[in-house]
PDB file of N, CA and C in Angstrom:
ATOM      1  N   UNK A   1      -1.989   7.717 -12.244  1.00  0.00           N
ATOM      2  CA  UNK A   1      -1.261   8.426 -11.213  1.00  0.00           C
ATOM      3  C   UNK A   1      -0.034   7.614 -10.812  1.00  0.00           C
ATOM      4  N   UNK A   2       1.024   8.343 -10.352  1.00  0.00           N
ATOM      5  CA  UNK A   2       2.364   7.478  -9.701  1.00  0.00           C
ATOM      6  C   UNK A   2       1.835   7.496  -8.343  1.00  0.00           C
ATOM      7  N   UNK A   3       2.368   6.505  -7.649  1.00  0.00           N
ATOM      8  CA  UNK A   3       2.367   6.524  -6.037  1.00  0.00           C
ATOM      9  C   UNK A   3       3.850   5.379  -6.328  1.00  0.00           C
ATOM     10  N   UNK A   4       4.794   5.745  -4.468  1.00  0.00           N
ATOM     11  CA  UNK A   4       5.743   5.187  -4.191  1.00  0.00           C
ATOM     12  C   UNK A   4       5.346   4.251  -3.474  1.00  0.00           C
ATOM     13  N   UNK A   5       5.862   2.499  -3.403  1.00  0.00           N
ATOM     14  CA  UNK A   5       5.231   1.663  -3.250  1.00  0.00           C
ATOM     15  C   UNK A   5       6.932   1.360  -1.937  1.00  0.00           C
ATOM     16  N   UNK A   6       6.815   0.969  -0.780  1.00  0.00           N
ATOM     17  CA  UNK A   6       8.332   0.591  -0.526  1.00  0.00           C
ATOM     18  C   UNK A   6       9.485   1.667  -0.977  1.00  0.00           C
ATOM     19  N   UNK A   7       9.332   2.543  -1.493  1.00  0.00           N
ATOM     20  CA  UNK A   7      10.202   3.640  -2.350  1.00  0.00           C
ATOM     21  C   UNK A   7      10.452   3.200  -3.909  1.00  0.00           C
ATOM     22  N   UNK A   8       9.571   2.424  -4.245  1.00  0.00           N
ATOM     23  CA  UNK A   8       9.722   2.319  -6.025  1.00  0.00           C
ATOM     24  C   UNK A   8       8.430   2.911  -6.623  1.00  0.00           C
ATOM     25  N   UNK A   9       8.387   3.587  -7.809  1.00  0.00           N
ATOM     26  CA  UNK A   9       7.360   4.053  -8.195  1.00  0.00           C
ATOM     27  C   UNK A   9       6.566   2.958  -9.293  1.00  0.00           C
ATOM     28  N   UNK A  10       5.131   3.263  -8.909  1.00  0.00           N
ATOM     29  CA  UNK A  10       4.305   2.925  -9.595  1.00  0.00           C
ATOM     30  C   UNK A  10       3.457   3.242 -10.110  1.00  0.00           C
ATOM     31  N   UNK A  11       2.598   3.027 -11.271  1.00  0.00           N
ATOM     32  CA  UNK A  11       1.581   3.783 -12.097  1.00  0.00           C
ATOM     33  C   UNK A  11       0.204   2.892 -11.921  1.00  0.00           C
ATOM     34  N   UNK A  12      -0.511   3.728 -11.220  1.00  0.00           N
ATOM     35  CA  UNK A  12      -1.891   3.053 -11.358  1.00  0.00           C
ATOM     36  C   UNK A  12      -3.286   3.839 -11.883  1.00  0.00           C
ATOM     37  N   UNK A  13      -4.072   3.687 -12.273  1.00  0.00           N
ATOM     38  CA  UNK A  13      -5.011   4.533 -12.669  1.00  0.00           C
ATOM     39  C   UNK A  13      -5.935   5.387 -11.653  1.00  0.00           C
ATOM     40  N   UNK A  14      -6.149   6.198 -12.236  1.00  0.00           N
ATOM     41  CA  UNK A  14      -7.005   7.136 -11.388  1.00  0.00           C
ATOM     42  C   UNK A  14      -8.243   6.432 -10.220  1.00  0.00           C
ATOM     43  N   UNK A  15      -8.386   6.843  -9.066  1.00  0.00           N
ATOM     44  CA  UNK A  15      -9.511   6.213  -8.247  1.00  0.00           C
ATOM     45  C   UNK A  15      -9.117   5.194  -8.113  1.00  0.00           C
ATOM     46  N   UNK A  16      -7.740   5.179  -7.785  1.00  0.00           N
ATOM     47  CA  UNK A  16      -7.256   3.560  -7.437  1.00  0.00           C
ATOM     48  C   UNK A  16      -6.991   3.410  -5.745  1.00  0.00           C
ATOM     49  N   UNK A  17      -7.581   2.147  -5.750  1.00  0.00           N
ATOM     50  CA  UNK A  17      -7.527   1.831  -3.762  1.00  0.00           C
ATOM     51  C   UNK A  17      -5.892   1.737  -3.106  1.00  0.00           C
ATOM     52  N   UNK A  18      -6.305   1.850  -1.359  1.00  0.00           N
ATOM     53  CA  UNK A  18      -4.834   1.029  -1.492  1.00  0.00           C
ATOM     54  C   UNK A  18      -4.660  -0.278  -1.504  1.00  0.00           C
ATOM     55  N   UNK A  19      -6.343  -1.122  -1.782  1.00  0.00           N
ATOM     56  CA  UNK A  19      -6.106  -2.751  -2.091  1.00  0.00           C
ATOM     57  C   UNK A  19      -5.353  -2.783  -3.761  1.00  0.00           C
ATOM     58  N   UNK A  20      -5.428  -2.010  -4.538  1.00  0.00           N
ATOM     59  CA  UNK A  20      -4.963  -1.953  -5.510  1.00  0.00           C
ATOM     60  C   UNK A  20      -3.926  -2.072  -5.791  1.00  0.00           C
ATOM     61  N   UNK A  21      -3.411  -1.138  -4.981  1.00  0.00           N
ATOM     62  CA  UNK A  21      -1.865  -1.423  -4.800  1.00  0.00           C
ATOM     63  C   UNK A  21      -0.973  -2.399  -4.283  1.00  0.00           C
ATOM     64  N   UNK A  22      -2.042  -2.688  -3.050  1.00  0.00           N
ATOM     65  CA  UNK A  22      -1.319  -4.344  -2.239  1.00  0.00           C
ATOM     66  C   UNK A  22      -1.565  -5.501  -3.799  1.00  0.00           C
ATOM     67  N   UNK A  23      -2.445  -5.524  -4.371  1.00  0.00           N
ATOM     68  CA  UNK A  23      -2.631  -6.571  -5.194  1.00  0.00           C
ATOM     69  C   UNK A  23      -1.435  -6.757  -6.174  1.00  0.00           C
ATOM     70  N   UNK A  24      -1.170  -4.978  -6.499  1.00  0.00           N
ATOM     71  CA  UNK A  24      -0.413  -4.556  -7.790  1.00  0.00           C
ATOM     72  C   UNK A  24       1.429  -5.523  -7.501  1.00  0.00           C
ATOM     73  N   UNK A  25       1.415  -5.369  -5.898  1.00  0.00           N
ATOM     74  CA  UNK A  25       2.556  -6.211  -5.904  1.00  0.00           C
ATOM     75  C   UNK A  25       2.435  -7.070  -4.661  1.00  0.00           C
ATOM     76  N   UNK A  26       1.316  -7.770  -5.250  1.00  0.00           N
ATOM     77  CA  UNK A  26       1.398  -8.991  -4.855  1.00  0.00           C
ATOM     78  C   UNK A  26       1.783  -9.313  -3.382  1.00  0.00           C
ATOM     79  N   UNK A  27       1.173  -8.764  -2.956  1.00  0.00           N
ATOM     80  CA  UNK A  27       1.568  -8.734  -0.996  1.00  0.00           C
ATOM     81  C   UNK A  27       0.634 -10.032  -0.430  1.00  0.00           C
ATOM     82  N   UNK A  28       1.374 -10.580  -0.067  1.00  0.00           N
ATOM     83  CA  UNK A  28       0.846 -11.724   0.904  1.00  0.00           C
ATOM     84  C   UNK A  28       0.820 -11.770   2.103  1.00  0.00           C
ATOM     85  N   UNK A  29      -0.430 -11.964   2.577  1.00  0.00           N
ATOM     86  CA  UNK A  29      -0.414 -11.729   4.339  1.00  0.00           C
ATOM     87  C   UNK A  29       0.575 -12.232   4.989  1.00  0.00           C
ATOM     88  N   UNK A  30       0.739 -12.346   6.158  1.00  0.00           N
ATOM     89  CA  UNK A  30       0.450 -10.827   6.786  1.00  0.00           C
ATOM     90  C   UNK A  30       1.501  -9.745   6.803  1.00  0.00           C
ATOM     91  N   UNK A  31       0.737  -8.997   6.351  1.00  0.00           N
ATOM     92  CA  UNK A  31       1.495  -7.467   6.213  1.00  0.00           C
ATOM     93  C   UNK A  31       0.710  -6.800   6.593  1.00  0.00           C
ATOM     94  N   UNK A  32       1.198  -5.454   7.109  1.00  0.00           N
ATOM     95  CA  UNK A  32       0.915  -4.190   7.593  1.00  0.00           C
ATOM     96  C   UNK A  32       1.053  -3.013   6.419  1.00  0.00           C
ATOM     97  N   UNK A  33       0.064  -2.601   6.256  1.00  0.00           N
ATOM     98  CA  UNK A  33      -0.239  -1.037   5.522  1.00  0.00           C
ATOM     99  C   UNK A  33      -0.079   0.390   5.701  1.00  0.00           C
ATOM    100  N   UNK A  34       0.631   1.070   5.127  1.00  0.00           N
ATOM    101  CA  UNK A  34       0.594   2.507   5.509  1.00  0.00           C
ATOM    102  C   UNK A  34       0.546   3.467   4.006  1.00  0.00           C
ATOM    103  N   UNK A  35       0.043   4.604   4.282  1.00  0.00           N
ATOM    104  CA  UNK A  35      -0.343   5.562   3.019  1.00  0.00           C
ATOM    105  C   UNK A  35      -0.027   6.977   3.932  1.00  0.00           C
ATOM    106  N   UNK A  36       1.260   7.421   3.517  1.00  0.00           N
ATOM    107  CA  UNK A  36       2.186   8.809   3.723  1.00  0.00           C
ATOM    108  C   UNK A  36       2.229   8.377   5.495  1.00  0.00           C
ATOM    109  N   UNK A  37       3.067   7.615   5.844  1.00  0.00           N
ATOM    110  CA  UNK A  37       3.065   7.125   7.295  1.00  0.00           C
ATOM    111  C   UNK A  37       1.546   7.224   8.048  1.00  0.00           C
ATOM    112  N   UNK A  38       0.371   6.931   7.467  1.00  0.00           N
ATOM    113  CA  UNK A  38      -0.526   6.498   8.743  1.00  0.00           C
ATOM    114  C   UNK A  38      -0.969   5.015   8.217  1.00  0.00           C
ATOM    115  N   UNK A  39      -0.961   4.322   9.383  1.00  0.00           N
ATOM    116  CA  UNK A  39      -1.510   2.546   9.334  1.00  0.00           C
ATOM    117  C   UNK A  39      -2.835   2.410   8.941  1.00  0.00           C
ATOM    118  N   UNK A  40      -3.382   1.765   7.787  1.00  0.00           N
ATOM    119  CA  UNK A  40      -4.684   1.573   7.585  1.00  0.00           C
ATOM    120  C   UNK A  40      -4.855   0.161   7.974  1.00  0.00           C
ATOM    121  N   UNK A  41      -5.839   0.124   8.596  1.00  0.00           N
ATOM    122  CA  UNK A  41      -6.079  -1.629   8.743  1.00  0.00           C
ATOM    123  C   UNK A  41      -6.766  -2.250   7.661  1.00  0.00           C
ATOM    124  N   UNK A  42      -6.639  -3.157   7.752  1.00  0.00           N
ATOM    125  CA  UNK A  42      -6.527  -4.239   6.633  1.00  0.00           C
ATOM    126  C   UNK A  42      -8.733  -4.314   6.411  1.00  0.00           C
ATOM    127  N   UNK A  43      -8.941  -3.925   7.196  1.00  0.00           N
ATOM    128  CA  UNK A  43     -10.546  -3.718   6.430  1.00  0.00           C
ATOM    129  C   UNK A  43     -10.980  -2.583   6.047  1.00  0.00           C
ATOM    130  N   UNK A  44     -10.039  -1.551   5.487  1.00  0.00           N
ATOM    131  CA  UNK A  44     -10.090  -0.074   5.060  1.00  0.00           C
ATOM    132  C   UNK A  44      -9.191   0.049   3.793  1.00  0.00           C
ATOM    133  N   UNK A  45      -8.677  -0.846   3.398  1.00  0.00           N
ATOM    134  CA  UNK A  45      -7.686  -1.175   2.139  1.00  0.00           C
ATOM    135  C   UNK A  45      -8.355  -0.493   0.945  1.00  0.00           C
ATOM    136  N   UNK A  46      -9.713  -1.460   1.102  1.00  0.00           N
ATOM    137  CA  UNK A  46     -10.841  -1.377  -0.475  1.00  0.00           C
ATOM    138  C   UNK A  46     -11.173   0.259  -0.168  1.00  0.00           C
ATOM    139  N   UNK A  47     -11.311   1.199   1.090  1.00  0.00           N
ATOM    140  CA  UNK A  47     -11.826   1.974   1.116  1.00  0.00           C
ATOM    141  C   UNK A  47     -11.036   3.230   1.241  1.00  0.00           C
ATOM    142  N   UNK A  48     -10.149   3.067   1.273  1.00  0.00           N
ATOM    143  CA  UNK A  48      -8.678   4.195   1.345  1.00  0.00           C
ATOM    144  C   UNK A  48      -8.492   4.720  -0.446  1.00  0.00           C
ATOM    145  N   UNK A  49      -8.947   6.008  -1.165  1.00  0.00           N
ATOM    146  CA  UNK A  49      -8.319   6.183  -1.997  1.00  0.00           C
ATOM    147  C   UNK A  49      -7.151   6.675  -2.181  1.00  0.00           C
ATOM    148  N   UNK A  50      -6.808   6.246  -3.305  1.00  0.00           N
ATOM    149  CA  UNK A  50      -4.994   7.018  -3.128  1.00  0.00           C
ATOM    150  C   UNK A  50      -4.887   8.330  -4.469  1.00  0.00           C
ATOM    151  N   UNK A  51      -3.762   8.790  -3.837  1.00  0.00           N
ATOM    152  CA  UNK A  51      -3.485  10.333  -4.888  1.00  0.00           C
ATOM    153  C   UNK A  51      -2.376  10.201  -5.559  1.00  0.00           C
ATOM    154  N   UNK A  52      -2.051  11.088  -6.143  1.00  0.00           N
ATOM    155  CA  UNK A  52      -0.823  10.975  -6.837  1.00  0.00           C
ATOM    156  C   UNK A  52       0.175  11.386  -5.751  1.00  0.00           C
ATOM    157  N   UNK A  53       1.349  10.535  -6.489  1.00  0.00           N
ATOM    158  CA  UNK A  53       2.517  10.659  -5.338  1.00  0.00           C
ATOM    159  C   UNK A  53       2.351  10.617  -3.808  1.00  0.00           C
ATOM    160  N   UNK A  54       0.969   9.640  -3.393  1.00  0.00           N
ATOM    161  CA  UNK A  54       1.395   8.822  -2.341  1.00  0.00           C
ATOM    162  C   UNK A  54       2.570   7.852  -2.023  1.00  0.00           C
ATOM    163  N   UNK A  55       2.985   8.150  -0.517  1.00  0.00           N
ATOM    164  CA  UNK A  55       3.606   7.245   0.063  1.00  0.00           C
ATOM    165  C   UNK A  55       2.956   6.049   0.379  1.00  0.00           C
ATOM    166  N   UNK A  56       3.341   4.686   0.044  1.00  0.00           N
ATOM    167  CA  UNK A  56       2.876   3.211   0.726  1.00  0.00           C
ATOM    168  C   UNK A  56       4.077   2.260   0.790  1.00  0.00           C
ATOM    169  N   UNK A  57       3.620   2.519   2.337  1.00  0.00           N
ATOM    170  CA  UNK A  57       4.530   1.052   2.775  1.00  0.00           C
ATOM    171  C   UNK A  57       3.865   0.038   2.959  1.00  0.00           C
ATOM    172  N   UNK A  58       4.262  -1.152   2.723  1.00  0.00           N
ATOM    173  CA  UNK A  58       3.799  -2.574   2.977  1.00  0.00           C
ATOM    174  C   UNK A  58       4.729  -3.300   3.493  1.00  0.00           C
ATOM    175  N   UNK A  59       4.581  -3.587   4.832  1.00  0.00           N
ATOM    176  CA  UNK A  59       5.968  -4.168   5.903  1.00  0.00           C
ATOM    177  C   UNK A  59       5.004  -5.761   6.144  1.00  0.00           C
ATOM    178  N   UNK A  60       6.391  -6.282   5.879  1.00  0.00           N
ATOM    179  CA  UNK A  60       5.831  -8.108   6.565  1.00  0.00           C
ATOM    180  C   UNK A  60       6.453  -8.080   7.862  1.00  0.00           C
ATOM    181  N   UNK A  61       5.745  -8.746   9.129  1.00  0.00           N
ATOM    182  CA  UNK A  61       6.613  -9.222  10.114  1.00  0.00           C
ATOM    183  C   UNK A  61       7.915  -9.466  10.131  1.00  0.00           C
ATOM    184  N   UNK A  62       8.588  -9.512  10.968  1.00  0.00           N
ATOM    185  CA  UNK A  62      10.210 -10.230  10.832  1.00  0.00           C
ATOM    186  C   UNK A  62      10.167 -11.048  12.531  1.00  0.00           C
ATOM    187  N   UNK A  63      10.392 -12.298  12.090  1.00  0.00           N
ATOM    188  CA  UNK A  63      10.568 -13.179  13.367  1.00  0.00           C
ATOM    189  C   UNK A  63      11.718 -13.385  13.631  1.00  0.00           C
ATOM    190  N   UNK A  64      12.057 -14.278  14.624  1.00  0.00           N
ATOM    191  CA  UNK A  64      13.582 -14.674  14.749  1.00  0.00           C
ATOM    192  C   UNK A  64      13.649 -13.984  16.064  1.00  0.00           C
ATOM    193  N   UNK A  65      15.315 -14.008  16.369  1.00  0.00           N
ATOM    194  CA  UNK A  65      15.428 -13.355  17.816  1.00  0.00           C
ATOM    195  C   UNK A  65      16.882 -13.166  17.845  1.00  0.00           C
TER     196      UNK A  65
END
């Protein structure tokens, strides 16, 4: 299946999580999760399946001031 990762597409196989996807690019904590704009928390990753042509964002903090 494709799903948009950040707005780039990616191919992952069928019955794929959205930890799958955090893994697929390599996301390093801490980041925040979303699948078609709703926030999954980070202990629902393994349990969230994804579809074709899902939306996922993966946002890191931004510090500074």
């Amino acid at each position: 299946m494709i799903v948009l990762i950040n707005n780039a597409s990616f191919e992952l196989p069928p019955g794929a999580s959205l930890a799958d996807a955090v893994r697929l690019v390599q996301a390093v904590p801490p980041f925040a999760a979303a699948v078609n704009l709703q926030f999954i928390p980070s202990g629902q990753h393994e349990k969230t399946a994804l579809h074709d042509n899902d939306k996922i964002e993966i946002i890191r903090p931004v510090t500074g001031g």
